[in-house]
PDB file of N, CA and C in Angstrom:
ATOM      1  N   UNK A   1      -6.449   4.597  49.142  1.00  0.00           N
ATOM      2  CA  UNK A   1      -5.888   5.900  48.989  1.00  0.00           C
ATOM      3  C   UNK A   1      -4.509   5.810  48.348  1.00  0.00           C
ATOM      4  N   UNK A   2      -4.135   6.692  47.346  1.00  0.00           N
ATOM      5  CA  UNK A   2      -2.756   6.486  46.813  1.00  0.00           C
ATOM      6  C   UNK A   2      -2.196   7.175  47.451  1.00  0.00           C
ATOM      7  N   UNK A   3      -0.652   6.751  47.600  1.00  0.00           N
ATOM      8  CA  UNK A   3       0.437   7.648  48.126  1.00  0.00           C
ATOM      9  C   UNK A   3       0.549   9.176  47.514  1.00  0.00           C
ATOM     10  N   UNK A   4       1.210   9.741  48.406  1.00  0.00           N
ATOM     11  CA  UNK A   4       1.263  11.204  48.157  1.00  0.00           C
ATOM     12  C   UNK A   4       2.890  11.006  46.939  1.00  0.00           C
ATOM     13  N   UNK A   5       2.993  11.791  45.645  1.00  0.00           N
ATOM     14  CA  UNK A   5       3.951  11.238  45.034  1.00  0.00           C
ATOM     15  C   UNK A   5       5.227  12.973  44.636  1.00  0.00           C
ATOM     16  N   UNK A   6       5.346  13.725  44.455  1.00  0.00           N
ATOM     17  CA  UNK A   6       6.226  14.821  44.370  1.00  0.00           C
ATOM     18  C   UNK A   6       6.560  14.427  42.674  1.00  0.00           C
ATOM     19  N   UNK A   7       5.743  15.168  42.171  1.00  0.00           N
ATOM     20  CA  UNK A   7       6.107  15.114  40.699  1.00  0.00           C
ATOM     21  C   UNK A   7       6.485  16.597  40.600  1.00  0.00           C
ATOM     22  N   UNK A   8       7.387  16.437  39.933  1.00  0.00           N
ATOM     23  CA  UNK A   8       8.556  17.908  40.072  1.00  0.00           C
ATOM     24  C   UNK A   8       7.987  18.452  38.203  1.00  0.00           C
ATOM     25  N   UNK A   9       7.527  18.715  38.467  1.00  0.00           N
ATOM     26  CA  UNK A   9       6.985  20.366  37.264  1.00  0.00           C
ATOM     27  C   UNK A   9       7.838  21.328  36.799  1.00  0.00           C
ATOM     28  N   UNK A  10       7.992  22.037  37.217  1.00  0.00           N
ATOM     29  CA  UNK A  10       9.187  23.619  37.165  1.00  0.00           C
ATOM     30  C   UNK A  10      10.231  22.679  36.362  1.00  0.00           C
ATOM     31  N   UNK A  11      11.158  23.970  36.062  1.00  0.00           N
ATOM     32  CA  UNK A  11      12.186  23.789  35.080  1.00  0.00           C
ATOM     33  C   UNK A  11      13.567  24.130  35.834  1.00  0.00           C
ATOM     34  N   UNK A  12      14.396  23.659  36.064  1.00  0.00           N
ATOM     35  CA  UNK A  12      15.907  23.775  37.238  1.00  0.00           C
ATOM     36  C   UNK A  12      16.255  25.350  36.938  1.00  0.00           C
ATOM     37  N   UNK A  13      17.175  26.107  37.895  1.00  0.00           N
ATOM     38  CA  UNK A  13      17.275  27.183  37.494  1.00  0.00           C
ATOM     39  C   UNK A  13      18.887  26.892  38.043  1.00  0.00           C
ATOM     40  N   UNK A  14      19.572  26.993  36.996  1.00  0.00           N
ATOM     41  CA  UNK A  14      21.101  26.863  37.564  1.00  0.00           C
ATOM     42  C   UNK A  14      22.476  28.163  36.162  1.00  0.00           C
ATOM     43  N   UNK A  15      22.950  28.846  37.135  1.00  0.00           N
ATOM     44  CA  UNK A  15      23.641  29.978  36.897  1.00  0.00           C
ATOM     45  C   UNK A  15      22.906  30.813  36.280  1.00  0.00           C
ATOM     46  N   UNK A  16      22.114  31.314  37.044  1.00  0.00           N
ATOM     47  CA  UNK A  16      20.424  32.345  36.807  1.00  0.00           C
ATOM     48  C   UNK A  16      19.934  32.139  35.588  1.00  0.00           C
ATOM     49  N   UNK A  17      19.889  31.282  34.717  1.00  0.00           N
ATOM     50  CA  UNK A  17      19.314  31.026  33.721  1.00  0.00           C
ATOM     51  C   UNK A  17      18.593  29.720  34.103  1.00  0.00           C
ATOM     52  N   UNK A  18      17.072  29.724  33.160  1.00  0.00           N
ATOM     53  CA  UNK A  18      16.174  28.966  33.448  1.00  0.00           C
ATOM     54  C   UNK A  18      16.553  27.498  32.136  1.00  0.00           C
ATOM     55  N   UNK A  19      16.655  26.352  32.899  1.00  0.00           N
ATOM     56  CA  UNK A  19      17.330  25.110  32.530  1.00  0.00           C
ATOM     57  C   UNK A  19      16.244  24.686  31.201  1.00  0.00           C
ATOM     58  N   UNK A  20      15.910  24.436  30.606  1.00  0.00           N
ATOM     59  CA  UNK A  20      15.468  23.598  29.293  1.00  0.00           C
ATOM     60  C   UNK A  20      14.826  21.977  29.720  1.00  0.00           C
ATOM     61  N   UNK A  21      13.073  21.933  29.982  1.00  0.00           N
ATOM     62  CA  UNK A  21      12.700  20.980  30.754  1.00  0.00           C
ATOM     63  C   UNK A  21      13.111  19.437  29.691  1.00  0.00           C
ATOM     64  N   UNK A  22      13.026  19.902  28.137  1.00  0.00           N
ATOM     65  CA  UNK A  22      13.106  18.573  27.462  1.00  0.00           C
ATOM     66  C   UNK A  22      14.797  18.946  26.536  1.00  0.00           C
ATOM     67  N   UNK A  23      15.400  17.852  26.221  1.00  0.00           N
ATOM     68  CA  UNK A  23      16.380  17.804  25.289  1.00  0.00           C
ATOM     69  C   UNK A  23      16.651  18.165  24.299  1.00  0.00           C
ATOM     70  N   UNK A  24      15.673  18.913  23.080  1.00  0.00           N
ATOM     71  CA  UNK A  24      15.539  18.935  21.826  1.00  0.00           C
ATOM     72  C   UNK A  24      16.615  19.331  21.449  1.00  0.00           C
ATOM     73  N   UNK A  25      17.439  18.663  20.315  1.00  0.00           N
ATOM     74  CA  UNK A  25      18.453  19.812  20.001  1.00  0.00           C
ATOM     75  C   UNK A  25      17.985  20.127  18.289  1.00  0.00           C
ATOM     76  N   UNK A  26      17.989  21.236  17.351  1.00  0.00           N
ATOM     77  CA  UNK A  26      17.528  22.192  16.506  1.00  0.00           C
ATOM     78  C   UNK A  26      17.466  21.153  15.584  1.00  0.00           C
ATOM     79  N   UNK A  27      16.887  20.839  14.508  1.00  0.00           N
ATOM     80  CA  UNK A  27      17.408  20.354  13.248  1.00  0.00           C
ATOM     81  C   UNK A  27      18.141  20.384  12.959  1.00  0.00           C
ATOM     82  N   UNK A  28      18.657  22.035  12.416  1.00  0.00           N
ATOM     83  CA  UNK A  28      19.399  22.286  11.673  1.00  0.00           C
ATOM     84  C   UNK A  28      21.073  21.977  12.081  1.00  0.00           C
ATOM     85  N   UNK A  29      21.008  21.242  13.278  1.00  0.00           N
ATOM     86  CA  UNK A  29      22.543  21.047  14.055  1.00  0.00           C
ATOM     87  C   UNK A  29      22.485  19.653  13.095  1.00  0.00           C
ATOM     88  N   UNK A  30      21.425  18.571  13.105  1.00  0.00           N
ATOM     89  CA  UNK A  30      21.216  17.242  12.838  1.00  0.00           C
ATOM     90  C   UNK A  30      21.691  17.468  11.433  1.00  0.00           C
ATOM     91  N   UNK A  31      21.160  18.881  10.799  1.00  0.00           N
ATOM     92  CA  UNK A  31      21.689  18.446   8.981  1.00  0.00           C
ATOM     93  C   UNK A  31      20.277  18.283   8.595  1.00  0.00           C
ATOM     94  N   UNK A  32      19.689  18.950   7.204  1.00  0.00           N
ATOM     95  CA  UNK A  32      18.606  19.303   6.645  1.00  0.00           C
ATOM     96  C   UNK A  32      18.056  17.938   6.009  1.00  0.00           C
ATOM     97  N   UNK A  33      16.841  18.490   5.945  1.00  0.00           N
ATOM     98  CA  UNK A  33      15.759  16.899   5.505  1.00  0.00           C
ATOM     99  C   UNK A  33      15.282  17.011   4.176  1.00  0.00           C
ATOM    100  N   UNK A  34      15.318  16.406   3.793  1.00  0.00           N
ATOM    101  CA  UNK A  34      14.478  16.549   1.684  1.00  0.00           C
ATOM    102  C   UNK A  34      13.218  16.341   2.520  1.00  0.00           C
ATOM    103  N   UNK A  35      12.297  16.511   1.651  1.00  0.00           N
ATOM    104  CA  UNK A  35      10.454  15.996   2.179  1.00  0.00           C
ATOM    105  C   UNK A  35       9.961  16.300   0.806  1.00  0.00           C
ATOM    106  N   UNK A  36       8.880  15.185   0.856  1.00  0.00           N
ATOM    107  CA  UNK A  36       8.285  15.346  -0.878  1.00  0.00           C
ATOM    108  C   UNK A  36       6.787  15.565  -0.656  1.00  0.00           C
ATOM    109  N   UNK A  37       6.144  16.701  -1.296  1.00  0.00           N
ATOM    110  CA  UNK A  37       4.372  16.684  -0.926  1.00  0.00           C
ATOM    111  C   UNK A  37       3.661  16.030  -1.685  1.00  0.00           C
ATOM    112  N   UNK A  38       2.860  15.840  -2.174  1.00  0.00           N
ATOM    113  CA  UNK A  38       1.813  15.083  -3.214  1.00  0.00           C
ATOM    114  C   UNK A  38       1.980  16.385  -4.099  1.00  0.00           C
ATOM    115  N   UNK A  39       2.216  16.181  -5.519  1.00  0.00           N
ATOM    116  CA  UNK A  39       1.910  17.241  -6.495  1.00  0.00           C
ATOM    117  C   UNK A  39       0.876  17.393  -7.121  1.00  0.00           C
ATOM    118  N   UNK A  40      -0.420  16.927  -7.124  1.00  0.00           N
ATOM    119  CA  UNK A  40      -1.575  17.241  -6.518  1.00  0.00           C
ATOM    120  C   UNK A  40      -1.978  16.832  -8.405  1.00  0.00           C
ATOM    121  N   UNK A  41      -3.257  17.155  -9.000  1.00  0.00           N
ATOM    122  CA  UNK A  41      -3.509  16.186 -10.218  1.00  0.00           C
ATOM    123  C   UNK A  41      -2.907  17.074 -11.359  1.00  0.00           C
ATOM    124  N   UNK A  42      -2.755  16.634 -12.413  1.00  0.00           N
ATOM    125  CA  UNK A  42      -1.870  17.213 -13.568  1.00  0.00           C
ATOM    126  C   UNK A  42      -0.515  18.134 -13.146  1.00  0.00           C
ATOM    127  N   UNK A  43      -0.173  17.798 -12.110  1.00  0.00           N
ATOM    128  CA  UNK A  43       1.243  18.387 -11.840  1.00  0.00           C
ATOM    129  C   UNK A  43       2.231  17.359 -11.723  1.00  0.00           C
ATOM    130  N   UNK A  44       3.912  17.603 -11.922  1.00  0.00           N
ATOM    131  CA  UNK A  44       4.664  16.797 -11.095  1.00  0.00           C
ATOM    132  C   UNK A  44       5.936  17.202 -10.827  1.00  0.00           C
ATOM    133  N   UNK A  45       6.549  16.642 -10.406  1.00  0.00           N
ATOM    134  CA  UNK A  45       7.315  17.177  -9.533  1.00  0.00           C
ATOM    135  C   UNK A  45       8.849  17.072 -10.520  1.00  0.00           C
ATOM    136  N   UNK A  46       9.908  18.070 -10.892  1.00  0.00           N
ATOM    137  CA  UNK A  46      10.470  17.984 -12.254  1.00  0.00           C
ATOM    138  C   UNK A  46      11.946  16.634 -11.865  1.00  0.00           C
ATOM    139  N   UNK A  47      11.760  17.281 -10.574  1.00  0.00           N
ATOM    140  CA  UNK A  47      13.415  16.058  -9.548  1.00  0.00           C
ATOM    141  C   UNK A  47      12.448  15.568  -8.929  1.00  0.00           C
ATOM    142  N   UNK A  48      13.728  14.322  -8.339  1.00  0.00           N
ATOM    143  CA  UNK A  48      13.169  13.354  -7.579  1.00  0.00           C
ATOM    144  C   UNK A  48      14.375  13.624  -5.985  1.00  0.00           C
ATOM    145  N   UNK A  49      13.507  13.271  -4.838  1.00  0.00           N
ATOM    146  CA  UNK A  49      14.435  13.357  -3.743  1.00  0.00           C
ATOM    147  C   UNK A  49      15.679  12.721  -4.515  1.00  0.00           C
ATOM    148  N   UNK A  50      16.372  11.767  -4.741  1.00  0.00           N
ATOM    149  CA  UNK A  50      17.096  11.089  -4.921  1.00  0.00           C
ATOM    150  C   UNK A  50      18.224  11.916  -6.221  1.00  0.00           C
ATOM    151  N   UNK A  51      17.421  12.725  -7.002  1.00  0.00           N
ATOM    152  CA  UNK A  51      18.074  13.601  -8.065  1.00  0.00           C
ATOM    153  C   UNK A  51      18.947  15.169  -7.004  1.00  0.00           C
ATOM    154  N   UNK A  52      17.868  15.063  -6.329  1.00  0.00           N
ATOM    155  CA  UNK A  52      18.146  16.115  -5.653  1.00  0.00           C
ATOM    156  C   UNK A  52      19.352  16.008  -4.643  1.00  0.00           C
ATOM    157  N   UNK A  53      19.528  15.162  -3.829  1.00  0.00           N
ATOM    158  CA  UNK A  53      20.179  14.462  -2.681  1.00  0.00           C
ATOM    159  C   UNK A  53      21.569  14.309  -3.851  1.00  0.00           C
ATOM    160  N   UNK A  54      21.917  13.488  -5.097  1.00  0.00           N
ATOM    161  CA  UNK A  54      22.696  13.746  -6.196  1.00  0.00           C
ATOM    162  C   UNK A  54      23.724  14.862  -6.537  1.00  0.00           C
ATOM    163  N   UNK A  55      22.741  16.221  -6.333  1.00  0.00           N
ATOM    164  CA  UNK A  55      23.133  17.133  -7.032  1.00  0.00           C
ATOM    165  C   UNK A  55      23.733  17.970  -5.545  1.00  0.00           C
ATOM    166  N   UNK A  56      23.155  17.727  -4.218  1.00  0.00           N
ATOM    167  CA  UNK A  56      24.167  18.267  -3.247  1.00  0.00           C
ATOM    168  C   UNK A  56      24.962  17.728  -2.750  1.00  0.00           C
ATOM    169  N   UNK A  57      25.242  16.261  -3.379  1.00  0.00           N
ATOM    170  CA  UNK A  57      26.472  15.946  -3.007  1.00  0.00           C
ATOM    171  C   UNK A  57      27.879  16.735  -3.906  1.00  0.00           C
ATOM    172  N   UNK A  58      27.411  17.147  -5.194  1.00  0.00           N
ATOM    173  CA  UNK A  58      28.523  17.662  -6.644  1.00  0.00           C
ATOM    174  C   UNK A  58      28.773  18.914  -5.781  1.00  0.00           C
ATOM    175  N   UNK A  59      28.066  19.654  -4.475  1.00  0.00           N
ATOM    176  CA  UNK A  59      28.289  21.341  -4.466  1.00  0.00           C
ATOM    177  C   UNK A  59      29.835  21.276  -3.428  1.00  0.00           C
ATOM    178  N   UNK A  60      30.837  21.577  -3.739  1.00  0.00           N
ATOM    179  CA  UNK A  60      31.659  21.947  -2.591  1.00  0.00           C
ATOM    180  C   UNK A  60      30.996  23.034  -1.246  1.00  0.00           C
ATOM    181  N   UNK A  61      31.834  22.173  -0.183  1.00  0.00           N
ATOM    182  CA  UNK A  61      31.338  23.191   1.381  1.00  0.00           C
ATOM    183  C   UNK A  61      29.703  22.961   1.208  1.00  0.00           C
ATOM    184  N   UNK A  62      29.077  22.204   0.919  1.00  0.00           N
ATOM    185  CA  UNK A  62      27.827  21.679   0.942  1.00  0.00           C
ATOM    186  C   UNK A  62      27.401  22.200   2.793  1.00  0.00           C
ATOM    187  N   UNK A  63      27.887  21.424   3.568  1.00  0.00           N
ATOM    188  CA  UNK A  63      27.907  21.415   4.687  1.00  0.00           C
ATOM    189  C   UNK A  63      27.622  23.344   6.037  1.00  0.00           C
ATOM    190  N   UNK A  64      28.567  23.484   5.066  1.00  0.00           N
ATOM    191  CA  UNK A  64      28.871  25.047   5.506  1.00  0.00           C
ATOM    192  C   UNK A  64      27.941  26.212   4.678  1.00  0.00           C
ATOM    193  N   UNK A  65      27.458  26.227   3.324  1.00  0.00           N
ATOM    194  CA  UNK A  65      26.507  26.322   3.117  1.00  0.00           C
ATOM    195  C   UNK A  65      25.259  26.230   3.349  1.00  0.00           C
ATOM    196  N   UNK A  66      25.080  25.434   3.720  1.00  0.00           N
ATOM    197  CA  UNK A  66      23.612  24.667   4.407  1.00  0.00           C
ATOM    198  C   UNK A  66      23.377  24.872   5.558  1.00  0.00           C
ATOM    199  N   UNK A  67      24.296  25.660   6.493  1.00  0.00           N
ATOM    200  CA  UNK A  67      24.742  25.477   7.974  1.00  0.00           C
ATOM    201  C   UNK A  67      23.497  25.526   8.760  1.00  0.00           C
ATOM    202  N   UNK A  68      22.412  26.555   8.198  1.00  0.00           N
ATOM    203  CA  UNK A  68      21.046  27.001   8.907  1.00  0.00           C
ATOM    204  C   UNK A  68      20.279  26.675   8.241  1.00  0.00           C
ATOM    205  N   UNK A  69      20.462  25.668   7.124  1.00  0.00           N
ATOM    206  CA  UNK A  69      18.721  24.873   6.784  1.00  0.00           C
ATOM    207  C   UNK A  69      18.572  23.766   7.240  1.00  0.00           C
ATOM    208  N   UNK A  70      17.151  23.847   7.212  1.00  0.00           N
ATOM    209  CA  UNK A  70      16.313  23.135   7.641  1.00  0.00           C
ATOM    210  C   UNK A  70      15.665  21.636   7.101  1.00  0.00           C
ATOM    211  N   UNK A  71      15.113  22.111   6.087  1.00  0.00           N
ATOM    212  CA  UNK A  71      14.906  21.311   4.674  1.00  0.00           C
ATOM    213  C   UNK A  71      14.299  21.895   3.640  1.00  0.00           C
ATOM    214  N   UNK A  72      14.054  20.700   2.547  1.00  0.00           N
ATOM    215  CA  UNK A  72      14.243  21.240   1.491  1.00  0.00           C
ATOM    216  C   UNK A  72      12.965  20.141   0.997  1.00  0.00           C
ATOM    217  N   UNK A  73      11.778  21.264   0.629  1.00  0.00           N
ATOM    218  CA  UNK A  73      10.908  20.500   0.176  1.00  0.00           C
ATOM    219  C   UNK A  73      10.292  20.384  -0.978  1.00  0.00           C
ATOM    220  N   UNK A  74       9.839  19.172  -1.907  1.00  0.00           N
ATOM    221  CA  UNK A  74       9.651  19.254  -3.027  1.00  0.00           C
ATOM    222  C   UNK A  74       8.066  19.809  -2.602  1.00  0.00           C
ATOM    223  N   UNK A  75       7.701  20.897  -2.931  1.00  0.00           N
ATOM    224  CA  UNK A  75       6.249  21.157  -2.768  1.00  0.00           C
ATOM    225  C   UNK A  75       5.228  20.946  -3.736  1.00  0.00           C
ATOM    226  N   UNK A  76       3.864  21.536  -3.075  1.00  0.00           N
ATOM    227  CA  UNK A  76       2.836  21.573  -4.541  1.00  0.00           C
ATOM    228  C   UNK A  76       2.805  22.784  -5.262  1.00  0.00           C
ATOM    229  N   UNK A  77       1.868  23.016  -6.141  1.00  0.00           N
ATOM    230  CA  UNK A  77       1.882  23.582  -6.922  1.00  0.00           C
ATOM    231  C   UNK A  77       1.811  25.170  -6.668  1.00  0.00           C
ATOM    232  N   UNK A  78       2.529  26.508  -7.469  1.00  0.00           N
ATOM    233  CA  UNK A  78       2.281  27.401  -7.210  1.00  0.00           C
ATOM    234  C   UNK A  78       3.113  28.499  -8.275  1.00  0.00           C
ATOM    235  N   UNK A  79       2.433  29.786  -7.889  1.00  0.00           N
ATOM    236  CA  UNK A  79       2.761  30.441  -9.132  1.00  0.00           C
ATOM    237  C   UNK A  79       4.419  30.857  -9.664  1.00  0.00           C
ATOM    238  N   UNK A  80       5.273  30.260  -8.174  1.00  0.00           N
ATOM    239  CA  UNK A  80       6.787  30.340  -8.273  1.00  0.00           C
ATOM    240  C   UNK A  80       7.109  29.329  -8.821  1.00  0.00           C
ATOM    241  N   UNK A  81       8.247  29.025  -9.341  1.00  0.00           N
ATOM    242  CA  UNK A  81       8.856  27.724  -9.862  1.00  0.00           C
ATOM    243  C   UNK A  81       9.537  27.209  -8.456  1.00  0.00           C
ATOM    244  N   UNK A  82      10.849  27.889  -7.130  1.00  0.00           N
ATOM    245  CA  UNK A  82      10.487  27.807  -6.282  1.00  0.00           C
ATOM    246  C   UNK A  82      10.357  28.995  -5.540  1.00  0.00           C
ATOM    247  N   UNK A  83      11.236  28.622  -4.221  1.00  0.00           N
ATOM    248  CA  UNK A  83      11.097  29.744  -3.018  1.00  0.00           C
ATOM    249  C   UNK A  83      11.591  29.482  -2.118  1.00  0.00           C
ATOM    250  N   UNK A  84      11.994  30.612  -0.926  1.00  0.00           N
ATOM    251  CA  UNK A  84      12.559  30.191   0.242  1.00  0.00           C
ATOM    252  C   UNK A  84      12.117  31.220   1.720  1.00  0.00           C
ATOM    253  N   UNK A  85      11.816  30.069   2.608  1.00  0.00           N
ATOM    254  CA  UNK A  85      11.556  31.108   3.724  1.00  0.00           C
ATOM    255  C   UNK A  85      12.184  31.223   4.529  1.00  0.00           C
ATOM    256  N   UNK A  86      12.599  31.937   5.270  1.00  0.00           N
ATOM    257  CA  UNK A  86      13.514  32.120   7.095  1.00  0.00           C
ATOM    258  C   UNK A  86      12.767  32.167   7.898  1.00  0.00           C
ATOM    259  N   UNK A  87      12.571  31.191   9.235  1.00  0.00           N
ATOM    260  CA  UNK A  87      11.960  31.505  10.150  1.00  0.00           C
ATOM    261  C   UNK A  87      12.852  32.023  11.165  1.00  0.00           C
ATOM    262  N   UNK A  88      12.378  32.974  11.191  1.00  0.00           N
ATOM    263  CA  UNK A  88      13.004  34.427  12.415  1.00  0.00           C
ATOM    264  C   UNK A  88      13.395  33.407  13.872  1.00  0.00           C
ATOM    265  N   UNK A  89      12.031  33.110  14.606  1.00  0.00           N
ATOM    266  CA  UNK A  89      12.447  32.334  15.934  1.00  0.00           C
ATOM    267  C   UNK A  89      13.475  31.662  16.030  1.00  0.00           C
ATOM    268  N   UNK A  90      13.180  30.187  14.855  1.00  0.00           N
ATOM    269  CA  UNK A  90      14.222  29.841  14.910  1.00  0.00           C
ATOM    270  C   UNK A  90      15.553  29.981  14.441  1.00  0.00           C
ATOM    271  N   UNK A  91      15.699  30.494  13.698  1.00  0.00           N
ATOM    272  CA  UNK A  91      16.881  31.021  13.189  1.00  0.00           C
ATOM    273  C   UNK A  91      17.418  30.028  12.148  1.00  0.00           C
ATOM    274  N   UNK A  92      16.479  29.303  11.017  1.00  0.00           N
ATOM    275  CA  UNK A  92      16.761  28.482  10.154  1.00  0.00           C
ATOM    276  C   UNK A  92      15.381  28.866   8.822  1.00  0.00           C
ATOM    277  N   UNK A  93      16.202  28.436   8.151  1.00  0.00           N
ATOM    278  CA  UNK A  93      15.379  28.578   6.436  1.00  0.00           C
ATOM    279  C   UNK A  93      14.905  27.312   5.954  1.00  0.00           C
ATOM    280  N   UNK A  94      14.076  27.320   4.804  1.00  0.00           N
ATOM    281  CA  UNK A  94      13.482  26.140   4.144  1.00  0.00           C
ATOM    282  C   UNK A  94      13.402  25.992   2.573  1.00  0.00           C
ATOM    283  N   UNK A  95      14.132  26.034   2.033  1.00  0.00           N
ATOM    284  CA  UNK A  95      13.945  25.640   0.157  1.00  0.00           C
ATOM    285  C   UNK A  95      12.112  25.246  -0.170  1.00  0.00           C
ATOM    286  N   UNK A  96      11.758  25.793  -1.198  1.00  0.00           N
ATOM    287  CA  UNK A  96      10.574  24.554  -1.755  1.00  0.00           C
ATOM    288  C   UNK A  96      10.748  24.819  -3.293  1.00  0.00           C
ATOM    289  N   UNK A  97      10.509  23.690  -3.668  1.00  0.00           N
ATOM    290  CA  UNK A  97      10.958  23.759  -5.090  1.00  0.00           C
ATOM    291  C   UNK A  97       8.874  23.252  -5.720  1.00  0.00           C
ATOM    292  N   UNK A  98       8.467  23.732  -6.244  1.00  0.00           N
ATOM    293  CA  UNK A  98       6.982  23.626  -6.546  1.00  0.00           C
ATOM    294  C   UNK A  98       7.114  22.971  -7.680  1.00  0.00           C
ATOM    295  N   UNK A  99       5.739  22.333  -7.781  1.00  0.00           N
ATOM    296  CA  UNK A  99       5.673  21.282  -9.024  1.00  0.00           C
ATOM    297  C   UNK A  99       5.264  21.627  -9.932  1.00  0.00           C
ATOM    298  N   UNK A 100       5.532  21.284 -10.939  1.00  0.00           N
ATOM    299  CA  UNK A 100       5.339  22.111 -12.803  1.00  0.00           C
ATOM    300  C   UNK A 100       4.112  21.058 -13.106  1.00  0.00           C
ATOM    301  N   UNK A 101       3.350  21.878 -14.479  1.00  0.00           N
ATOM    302  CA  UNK A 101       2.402  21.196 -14.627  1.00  0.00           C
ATOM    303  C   UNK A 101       2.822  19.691 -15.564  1.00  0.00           C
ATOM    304  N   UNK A 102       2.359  18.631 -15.714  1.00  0.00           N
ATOM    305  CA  UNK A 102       2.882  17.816 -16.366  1.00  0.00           C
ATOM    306  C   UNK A 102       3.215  17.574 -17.750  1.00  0.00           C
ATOM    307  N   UNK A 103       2.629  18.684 -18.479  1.00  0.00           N
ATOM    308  CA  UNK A 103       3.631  18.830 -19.737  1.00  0.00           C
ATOM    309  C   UNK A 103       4.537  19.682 -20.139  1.00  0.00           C
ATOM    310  N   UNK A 104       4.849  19.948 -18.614  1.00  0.00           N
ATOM    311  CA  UNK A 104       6.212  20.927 -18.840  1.00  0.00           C
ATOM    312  C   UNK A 104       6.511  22.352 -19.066  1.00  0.00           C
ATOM    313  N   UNK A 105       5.337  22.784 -20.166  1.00  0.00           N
ATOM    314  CA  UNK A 105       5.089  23.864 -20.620  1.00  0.00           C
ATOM    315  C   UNK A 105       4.493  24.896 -20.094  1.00  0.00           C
ATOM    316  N   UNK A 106       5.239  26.293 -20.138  1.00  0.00           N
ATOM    317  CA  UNK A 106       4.134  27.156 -19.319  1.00  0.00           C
ATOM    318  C   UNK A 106       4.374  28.453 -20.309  1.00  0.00           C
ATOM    319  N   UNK A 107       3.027  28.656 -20.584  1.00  0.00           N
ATOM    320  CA  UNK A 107       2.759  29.938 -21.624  1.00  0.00           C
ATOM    321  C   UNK A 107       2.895  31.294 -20.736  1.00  0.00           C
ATOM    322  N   UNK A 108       4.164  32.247 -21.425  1.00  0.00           N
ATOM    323  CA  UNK A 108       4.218  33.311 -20.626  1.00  0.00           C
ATOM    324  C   UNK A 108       3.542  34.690 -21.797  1.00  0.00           C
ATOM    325  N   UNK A 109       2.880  35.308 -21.317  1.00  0.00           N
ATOM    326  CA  UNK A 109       2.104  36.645 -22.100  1.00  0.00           C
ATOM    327  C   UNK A 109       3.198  38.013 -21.511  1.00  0.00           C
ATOM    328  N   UNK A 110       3.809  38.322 -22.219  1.00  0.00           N
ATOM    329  CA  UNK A 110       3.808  39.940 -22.424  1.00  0.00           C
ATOM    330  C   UNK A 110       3.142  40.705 -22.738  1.00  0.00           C
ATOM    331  N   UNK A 111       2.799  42.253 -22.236  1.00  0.00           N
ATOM    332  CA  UNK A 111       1.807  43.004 -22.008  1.00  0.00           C
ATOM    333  C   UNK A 111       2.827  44.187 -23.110  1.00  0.00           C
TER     334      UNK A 111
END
């Protein structure tokens, strides 16, 4: 028979607010992440993390700017060149910069 053991579940409740069972602290406190997707066949991607990472070091107040992102992802393909979203909950945004087709060129039609 195993011992009887008191594994404590619940979450502490101290100055009427309910305590936080794990540590996480936000990303966006840590400072935003580049991430690169696969640009999927005849696409590519026009920067490279490393071009990119480059060009936010040249921005003054980089830091203070950035204060609520998240990251910044080289994405796949799509009909934006890029884009940006806010997620409400958390209270942080995300860059995606989408991948061009690989010869660069994109035929625009006026109506």
């Amino acid at each position: 028979m195993q011992p009887m053991i008191n594994r404590r579940t619940a979450t502490k409740v101290k100055d009427g607010g309910v305590q936080r069972k794990n540590r996480h602290m936000p990303t966006p406190w840590l400072g935003h992440v580049v991430d690169r997707e696969s640009p999927g066949r005849d696409f590519r991607h026009v920067v490279s993390k490393r071009d990119l990472q480059d060009f936010i070091d040249l921005i003054p107040d980089w830091a203070q700017l950035a204060e609520k992102l998240e990251r910044i992802v080289l994405a796949r393909p799509s009909s934006a060149d890029g884009s940006y979203k806010f997620y409400h909950r958390e209270g942080t945004g995300a860059i995606f910069l989408h991948a061009w087709h690989k010869d660069l060129w994109v035929e625009r039609r006026s109506n």
